[in-house]
PDB file of N, CA and C in Angstrom:
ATOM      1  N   UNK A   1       0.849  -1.169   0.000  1.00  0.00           N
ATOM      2  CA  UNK A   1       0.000   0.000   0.000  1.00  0.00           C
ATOM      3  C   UNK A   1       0.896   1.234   0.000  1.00  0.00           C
ATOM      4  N   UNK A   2       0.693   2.284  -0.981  1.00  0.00           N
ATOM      5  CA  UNK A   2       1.076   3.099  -1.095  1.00  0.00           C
ATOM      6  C   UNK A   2       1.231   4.731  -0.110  1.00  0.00           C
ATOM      7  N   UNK A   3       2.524   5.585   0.173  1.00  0.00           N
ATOM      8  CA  UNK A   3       1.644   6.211   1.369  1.00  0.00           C
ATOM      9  C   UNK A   3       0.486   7.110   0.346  1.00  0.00           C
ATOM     10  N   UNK A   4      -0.022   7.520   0.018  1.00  0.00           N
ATOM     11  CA  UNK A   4      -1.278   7.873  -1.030  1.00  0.00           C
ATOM     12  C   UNK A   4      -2.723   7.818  -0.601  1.00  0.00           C
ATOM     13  N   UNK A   5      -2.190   6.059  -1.032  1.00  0.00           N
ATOM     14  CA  UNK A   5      -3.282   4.843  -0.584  1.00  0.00           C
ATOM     15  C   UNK A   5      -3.837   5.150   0.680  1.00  0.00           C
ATOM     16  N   UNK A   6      -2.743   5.122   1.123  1.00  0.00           N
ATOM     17  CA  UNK A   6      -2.920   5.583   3.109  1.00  0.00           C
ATOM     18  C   UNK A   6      -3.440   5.984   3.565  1.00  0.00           C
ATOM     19  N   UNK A   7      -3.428   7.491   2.813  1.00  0.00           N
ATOM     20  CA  UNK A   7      -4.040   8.653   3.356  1.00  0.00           C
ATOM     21  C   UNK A   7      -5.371   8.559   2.726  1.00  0.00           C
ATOM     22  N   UNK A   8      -5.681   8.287   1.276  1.00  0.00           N
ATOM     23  CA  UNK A   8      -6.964   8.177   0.978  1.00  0.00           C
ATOM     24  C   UNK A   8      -7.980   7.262   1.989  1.00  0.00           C
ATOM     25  N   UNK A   9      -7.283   6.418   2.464  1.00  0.00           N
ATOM     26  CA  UNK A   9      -8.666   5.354   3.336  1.00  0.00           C
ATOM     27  C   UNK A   9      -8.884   6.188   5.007  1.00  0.00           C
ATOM     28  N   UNK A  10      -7.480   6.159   5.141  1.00  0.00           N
ATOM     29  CA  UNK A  10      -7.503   7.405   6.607  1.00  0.00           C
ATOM     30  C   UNK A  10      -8.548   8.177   6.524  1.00  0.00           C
ATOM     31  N   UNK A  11      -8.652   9.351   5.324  1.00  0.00           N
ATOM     32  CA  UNK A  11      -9.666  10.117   5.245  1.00  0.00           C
ATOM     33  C   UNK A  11     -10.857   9.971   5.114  1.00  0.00           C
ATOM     34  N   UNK A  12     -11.228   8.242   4.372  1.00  0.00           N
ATOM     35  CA  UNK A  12     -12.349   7.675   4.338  1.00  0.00           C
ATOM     36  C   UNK A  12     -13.035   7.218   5.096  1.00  0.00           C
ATOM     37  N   UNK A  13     -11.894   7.155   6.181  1.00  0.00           N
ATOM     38  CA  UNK A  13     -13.127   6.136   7.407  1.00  0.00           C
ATOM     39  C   UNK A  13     -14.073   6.700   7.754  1.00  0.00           C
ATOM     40  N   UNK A  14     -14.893   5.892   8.030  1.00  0.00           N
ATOM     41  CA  UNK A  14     -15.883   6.800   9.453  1.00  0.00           C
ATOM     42  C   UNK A  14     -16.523   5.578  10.830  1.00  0.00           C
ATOM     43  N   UNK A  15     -15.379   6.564  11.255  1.00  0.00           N
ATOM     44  CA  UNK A  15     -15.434   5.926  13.076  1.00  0.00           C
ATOM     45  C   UNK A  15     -14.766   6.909  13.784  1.00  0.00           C
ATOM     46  N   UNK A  16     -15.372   6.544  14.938  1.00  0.00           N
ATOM     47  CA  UNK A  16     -14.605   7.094  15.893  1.00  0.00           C
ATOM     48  C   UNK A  16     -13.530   7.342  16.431  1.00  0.00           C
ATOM     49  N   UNK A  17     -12.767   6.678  16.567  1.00  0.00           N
ATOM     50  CA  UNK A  17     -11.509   6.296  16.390  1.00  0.00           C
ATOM     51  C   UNK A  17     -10.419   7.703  16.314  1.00  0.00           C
ATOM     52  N   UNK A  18      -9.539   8.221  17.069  1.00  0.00           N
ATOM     53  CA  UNK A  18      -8.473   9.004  16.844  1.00  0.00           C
ATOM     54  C   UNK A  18      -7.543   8.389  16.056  1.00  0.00           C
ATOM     55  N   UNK A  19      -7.173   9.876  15.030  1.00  0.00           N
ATOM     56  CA  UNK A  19      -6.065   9.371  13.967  1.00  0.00           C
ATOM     57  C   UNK A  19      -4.871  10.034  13.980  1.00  0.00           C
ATOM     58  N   UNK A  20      -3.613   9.692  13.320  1.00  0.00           N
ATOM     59  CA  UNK A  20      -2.725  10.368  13.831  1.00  0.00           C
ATOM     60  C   UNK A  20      -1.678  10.458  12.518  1.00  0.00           C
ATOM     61  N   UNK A  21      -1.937  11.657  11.786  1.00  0.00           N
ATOM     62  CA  UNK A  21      -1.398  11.651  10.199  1.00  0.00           C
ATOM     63  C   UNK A  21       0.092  12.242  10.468  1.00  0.00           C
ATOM     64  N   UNK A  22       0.560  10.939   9.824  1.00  0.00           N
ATOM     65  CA  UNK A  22       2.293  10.854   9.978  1.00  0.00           C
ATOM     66  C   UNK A  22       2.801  11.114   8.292  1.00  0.00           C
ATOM     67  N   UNK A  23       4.046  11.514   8.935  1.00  0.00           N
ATOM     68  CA  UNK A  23       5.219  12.045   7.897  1.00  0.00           C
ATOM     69  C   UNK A  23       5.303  10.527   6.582  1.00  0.00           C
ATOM     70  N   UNK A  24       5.528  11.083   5.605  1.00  0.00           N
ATOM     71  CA  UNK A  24       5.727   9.862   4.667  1.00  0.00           C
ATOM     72  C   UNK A  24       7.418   9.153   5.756  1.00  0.00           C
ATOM     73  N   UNK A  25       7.619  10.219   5.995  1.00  0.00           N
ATOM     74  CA  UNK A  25       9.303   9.612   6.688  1.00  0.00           C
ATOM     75  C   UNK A  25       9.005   8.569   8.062  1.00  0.00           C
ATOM     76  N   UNK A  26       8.054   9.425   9.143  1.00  0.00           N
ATOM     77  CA  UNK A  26       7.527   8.175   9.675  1.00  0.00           C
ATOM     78  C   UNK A  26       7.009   7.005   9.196  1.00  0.00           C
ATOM     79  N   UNK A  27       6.238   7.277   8.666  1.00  0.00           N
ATOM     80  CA  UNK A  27       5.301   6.211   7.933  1.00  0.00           C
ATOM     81  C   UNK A  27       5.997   4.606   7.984  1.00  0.00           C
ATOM     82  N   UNK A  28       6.800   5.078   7.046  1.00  0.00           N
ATOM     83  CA  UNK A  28       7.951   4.044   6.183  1.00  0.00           C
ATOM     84  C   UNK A  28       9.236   3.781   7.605  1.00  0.00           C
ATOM     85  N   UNK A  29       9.374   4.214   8.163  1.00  0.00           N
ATOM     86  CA  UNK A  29      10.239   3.622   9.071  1.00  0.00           C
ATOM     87  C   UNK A  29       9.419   2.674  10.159  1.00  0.00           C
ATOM     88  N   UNK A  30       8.340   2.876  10.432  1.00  0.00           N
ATOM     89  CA  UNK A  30       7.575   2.390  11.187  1.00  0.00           C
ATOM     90  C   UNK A  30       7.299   1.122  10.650  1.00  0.00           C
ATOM     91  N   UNK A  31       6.587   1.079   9.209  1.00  0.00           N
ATOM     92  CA  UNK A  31       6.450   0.305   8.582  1.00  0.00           C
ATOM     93  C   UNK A  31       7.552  -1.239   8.233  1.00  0.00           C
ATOM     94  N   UNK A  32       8.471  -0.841   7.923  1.00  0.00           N
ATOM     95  CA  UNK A  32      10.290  -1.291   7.540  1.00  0.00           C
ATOM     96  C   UNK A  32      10.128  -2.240   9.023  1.00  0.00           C
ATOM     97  N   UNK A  33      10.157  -1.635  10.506  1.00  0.00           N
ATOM     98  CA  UNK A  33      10.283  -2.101  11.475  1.00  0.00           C
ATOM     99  C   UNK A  33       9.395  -3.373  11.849  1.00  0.00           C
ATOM    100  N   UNK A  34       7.607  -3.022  11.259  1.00  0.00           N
ATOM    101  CA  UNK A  34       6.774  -3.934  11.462  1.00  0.00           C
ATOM    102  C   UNK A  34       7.337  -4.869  10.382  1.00  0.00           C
ATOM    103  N   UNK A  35       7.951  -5.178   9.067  1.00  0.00           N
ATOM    104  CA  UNK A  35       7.920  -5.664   8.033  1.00  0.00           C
ATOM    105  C   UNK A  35       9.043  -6.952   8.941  1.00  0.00           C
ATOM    106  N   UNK A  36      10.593  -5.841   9.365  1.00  0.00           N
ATOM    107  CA  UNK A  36      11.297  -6.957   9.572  1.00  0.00           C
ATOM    108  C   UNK A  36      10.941  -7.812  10.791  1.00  0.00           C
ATOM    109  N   UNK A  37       9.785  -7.473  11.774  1.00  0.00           N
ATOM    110  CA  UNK A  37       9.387  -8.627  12.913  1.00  0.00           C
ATOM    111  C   UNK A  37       8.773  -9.387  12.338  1.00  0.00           C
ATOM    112  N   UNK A  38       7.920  -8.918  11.496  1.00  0.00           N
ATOM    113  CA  UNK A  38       6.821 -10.095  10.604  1.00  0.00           C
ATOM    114  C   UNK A  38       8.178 -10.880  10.136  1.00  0.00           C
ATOM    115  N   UNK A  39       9.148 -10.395   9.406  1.00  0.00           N
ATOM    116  CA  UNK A  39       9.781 -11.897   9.120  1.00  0.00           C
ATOM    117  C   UNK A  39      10.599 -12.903  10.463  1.00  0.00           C
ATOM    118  N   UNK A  40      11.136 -11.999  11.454  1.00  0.00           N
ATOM    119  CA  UNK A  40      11.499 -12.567  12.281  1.00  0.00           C
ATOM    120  C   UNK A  40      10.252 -13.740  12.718  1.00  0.00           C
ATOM    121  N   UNK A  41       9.251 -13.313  12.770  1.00  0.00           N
ATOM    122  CA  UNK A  41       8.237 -13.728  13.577  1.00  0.00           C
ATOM    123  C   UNK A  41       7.996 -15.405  12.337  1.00  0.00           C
ATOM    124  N   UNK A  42       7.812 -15.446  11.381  1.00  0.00           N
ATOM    125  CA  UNK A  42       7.883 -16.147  10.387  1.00  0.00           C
ATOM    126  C   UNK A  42       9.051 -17.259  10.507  1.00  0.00           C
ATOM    127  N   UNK A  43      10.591 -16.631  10.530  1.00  0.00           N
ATOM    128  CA  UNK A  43      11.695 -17.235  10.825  1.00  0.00           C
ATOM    129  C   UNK A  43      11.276 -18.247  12.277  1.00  0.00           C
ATOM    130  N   UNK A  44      10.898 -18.056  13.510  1.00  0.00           N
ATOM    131  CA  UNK A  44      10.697 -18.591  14.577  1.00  0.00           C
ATOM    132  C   UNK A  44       9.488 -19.920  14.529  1.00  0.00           C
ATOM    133  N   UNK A  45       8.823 -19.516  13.441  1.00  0.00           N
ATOM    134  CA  UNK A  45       7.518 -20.537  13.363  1.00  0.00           C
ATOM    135  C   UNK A  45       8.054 -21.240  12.299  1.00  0.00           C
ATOM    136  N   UNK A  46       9.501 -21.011  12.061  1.00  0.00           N
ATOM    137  CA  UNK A  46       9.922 -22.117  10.685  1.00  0.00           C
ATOM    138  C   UNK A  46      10.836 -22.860  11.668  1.00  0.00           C
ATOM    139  N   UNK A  47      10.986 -22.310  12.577  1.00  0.00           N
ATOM    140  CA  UNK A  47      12.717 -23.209  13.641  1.00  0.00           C
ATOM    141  C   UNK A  47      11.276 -23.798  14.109  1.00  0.00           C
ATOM    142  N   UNK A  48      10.463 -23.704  14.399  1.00  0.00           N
ATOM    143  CA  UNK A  48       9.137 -24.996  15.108  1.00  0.00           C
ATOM    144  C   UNK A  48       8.951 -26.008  14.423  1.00  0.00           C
ATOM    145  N   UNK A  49       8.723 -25.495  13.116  1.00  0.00           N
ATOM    146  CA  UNK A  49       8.605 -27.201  12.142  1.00  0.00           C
ATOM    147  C   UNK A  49       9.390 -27.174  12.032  1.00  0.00           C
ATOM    148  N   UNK A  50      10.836 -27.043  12.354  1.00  0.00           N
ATOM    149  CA  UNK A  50      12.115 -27.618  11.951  1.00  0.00           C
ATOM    150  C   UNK A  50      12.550 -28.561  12.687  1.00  0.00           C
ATOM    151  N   UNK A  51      11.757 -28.170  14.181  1.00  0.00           N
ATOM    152  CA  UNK A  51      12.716 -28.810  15.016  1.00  0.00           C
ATOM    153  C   UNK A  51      13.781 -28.239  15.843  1.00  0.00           C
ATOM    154  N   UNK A  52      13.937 -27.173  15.731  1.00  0.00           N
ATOM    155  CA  UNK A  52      14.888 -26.288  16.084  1.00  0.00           C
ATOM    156  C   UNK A  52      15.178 -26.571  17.380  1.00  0.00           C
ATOM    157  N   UNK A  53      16.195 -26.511  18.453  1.00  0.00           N
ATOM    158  CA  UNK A  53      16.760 -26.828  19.360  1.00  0.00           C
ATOM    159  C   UNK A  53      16.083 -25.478  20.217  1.00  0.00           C
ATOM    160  N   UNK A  54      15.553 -25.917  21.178  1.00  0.00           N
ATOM    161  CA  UNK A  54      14.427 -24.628  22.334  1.00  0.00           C
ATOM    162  C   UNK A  54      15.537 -23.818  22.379  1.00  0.00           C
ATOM    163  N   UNK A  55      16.887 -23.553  22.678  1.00  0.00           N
ATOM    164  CA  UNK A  55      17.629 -21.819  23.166  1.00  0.00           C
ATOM    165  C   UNK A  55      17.458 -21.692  22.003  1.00  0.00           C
ATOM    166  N   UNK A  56      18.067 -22.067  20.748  1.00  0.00           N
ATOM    167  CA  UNK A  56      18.275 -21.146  19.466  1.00  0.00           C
ATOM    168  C   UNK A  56      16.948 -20.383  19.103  1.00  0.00           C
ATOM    169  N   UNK A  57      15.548 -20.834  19.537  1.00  0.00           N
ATOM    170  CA  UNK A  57      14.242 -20.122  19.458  1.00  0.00           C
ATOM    171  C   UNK A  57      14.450 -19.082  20.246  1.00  0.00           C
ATOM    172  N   UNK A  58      14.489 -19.299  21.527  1.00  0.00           N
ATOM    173  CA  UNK A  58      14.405 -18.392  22.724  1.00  0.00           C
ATOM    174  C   UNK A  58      14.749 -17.085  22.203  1.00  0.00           C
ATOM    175  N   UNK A  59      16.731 -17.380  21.623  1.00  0.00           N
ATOM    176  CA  UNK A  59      16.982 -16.817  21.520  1.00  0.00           C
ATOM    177  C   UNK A  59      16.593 -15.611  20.025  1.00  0.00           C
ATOM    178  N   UNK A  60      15.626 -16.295  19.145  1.00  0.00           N
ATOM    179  CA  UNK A  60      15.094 -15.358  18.729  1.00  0.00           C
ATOM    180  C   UNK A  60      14.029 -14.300  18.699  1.00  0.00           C
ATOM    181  N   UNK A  61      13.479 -15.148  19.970  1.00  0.00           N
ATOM    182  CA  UNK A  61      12.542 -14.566  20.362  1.00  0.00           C
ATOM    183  C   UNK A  61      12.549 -13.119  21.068  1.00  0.00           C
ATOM    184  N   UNK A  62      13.504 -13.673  21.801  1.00  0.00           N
ATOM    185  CA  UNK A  62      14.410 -12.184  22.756  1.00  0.00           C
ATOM    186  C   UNK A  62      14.630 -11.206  21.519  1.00  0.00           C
ATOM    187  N   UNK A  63      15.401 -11.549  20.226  1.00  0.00           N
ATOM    188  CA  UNK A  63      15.397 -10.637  19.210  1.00  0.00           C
ATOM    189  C   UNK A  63      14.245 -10.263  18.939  1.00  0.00           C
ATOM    190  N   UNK A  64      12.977 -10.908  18.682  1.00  0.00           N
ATOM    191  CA  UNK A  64      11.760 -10.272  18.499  1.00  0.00           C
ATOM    192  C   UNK A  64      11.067  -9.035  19.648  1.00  0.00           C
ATOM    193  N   UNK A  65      11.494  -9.762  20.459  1.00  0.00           N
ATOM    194  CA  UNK A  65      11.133  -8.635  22.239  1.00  0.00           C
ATOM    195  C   UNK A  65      12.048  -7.710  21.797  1.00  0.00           C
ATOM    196  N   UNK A  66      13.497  -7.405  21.602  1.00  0.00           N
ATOM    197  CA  UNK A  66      14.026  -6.426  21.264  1.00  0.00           C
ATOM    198  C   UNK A  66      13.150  -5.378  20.182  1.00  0.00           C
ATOM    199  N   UNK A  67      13.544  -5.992  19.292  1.00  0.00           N
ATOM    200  CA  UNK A  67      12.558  -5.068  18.481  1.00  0.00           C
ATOM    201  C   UNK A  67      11.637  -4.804  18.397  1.00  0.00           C
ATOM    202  N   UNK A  68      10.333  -5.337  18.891  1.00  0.00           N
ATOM    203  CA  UNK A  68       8.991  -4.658  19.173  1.00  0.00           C
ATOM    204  C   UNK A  68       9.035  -3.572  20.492  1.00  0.00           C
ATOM    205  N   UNK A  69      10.381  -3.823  21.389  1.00  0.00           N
ATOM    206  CA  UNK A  69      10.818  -2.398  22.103  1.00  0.00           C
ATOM    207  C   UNK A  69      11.073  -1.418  21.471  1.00  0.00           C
ATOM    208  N   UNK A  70      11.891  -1.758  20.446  1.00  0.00           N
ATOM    209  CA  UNK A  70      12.472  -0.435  19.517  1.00  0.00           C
ATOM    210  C   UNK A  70      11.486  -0.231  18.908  1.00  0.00           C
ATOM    211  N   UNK A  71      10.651  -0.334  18.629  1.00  0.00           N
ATOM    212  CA  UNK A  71       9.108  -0.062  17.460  1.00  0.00           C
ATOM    213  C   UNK A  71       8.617   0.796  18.878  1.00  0.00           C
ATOM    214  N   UNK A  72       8.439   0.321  19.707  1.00  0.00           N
ATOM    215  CA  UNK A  72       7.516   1.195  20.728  1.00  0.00           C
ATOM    216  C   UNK A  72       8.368   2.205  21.180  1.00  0.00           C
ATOM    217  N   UNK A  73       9.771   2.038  21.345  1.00  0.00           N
ATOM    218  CA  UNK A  73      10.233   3.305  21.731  1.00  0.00           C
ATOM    219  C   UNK A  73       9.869   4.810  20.563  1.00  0.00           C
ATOM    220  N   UNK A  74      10.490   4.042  19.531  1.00  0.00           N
ATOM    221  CA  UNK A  74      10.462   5.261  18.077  1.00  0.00           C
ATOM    222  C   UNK A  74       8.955   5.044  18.270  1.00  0.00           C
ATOM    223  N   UNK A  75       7.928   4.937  18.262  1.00  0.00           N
ATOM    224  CA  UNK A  75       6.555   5.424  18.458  1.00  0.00           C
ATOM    225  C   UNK A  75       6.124   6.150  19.173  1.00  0.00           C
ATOM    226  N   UNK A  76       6.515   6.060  20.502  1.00  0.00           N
ATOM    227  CA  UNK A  76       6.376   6.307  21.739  1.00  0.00           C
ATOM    228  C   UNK A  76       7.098   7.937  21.875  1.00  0.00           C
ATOM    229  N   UNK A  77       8.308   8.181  20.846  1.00  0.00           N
ATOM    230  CA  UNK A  77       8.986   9.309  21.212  1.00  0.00           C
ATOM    231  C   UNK A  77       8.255  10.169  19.675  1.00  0.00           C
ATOM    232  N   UNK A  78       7.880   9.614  18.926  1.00  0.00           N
ATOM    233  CA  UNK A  78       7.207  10.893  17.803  1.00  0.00           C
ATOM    234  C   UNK A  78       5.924  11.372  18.429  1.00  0.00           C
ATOM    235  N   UNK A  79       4.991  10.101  19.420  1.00  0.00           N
ATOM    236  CA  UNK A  79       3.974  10.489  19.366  1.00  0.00           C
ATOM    237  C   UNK A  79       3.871  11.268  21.073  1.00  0.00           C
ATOM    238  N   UNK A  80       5.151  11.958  21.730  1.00  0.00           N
ATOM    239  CA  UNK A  80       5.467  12.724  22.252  1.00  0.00           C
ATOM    240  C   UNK A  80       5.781  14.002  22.064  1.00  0.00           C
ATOM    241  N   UNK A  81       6.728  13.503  21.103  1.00  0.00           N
ATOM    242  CA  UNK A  81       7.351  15.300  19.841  1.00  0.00           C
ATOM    243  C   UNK A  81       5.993  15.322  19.469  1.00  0.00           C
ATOM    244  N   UNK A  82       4.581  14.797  18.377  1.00  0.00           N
ATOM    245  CA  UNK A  82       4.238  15.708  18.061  1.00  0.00           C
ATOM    246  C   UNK A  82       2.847  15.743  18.408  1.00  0.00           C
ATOM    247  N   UNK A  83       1.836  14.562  18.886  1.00  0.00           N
ATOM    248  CA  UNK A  83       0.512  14.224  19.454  1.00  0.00           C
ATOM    249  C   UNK A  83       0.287  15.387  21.087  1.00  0.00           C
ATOM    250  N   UNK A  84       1.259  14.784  21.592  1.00  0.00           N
ATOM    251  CA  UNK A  84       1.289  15.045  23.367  1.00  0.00           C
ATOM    252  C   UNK A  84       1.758  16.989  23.134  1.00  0.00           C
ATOM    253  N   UNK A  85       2.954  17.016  22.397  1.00  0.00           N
ATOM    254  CA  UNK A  85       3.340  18.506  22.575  1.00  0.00           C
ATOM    255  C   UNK A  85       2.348  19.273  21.727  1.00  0.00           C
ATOM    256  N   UNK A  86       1.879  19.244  20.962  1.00  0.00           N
ATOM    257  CA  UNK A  86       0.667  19.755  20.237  1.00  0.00           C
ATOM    258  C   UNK A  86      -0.732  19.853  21.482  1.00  0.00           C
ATOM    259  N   UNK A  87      -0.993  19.030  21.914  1.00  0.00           N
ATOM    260  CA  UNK A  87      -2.342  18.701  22.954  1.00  0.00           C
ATOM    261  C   UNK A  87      -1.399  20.453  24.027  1.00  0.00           C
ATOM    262  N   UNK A  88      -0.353  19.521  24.418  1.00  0.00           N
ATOM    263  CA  UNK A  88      -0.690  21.024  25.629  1.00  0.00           C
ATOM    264  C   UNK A  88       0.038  22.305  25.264  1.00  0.00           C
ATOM    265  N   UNK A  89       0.029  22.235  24.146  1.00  0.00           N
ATOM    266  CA  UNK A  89       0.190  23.902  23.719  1.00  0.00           C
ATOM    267  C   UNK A  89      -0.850  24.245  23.268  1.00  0.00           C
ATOM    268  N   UNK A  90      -2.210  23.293  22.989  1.00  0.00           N
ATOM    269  CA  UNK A  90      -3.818  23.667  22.842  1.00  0.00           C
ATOM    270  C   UNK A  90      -4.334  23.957  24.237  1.00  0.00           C
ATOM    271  N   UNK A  91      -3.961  23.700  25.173  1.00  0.00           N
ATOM    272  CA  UNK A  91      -4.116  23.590  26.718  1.00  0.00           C
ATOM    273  C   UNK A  91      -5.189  22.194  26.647  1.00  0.00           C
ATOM    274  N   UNK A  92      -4.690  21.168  26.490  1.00  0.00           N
ATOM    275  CA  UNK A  92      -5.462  19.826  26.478  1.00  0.00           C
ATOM    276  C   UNK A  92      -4.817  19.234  27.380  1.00  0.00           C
ATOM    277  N   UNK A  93      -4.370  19.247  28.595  1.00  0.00           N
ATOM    278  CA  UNK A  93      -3.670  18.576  29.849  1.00  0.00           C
ATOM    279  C   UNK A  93      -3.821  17.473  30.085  1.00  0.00           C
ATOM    280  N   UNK A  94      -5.594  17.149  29.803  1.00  0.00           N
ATOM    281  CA  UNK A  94      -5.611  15.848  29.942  1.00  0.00           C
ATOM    282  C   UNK A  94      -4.413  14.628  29.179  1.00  0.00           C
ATOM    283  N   UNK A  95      -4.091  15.408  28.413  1.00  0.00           N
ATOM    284  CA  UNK A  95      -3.142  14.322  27.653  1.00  0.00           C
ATOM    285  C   UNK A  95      -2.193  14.087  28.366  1.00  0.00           C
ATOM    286  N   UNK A  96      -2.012  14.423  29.303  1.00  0.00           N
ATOM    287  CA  UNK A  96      -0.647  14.612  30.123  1.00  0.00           C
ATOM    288  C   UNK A  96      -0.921  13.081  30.499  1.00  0.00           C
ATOM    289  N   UNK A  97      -2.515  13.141  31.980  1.00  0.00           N
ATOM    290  CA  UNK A  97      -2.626  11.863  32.429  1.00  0.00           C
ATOM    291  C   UNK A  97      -2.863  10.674  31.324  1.00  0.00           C
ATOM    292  N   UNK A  98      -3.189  10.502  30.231  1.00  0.00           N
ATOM    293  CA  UNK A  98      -3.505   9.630  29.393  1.00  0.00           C
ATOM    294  C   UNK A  98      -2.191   9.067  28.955  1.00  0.00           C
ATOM    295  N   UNK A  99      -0.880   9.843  28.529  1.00  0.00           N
ATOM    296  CA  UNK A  99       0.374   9.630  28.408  1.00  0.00           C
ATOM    297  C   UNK A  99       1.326   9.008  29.647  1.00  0.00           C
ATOM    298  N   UNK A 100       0.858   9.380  30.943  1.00  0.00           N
ATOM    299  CA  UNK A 100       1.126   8.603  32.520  1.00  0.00           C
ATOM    300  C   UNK A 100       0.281   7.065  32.566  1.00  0.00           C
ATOM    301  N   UNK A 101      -1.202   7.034  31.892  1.00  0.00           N
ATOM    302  CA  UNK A 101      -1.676   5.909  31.957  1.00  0.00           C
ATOM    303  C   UNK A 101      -1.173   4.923  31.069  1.00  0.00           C
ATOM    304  N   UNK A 102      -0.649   5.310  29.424  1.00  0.00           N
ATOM    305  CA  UNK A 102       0.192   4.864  28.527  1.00  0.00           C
ATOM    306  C   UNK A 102       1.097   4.267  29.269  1.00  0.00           C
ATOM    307  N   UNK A 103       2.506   4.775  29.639  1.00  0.00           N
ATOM    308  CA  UNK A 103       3.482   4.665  30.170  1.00  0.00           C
ATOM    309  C   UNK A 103       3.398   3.715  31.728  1.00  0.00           C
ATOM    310  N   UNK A 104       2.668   3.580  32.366  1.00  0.00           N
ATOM    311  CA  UNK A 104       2.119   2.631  33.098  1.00  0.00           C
ATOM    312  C   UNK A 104       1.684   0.749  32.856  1.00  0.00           C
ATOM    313  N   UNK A 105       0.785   1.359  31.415  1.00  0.00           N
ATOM    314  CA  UNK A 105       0.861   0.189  30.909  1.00  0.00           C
ATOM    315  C   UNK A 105       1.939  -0.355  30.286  1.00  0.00           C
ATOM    316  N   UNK A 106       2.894  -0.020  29.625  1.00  0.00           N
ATOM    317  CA  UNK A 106       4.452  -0.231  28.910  1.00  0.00           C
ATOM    318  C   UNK A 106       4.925  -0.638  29.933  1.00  0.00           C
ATOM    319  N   UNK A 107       4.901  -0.143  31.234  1.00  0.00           N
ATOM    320  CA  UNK A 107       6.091  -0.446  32.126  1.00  0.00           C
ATOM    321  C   UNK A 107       5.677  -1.816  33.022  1.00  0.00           C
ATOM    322  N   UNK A 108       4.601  -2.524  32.677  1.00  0.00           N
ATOM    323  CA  UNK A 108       4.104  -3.377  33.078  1.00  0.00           C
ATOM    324  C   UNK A 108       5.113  -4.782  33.084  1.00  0.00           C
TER     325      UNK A 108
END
């Protein structure tokens, strides 16, 4: 899907739902990140029918936990720079506690 594509269905929806229109530069890095866990994630369910020896999984798995950290960190810090700092320079504070309730749940 094209970023284009993207934006055309974004604009199409109708729900409720908060949206959050990112940089073609985000977009695609975000994207790249989900692309290479999907294969990791793929790679791990191929060491299962393989047979694969349980640490050599583990240990990719831990690579998968790594990187779905790094996906949430780089998420977690744009949608600080520009969701959260946007809200309270509107004076929307509440975002403050919603970003404490976020961060609560992560740290779980």
């Amino acid at each position: 899907m094209t970023f284009e594509n993207r934006r055309d269905i974004m604009e199409n929806q109708e729900c409720c739902m908060r949206h959050k229109e990112r940089s073609e530069e985000e977009y695609k890095s975000l994207v790249h990140r989900l692309n290479r866990i999907e294969g990791q994630i793929r790679g791990i369910r191929g060491m299962v029918e393989k047979n694969a020896y349980c640490t050599d999984i583990l240990v990719q798995v831990a690579a998968v936990n790594a990187a779905l950290n790094a996906f949430n960190k780089e998420l977690l810090a744009n949608h600080i720079r520009t969701c959260v700092s946007k809200d309270i320079r509107d004076g929307k504070t509440e975002t403050v506690d919603e970003l404490v309730e976020l961060l609560k749940k992560l740290m779980r």
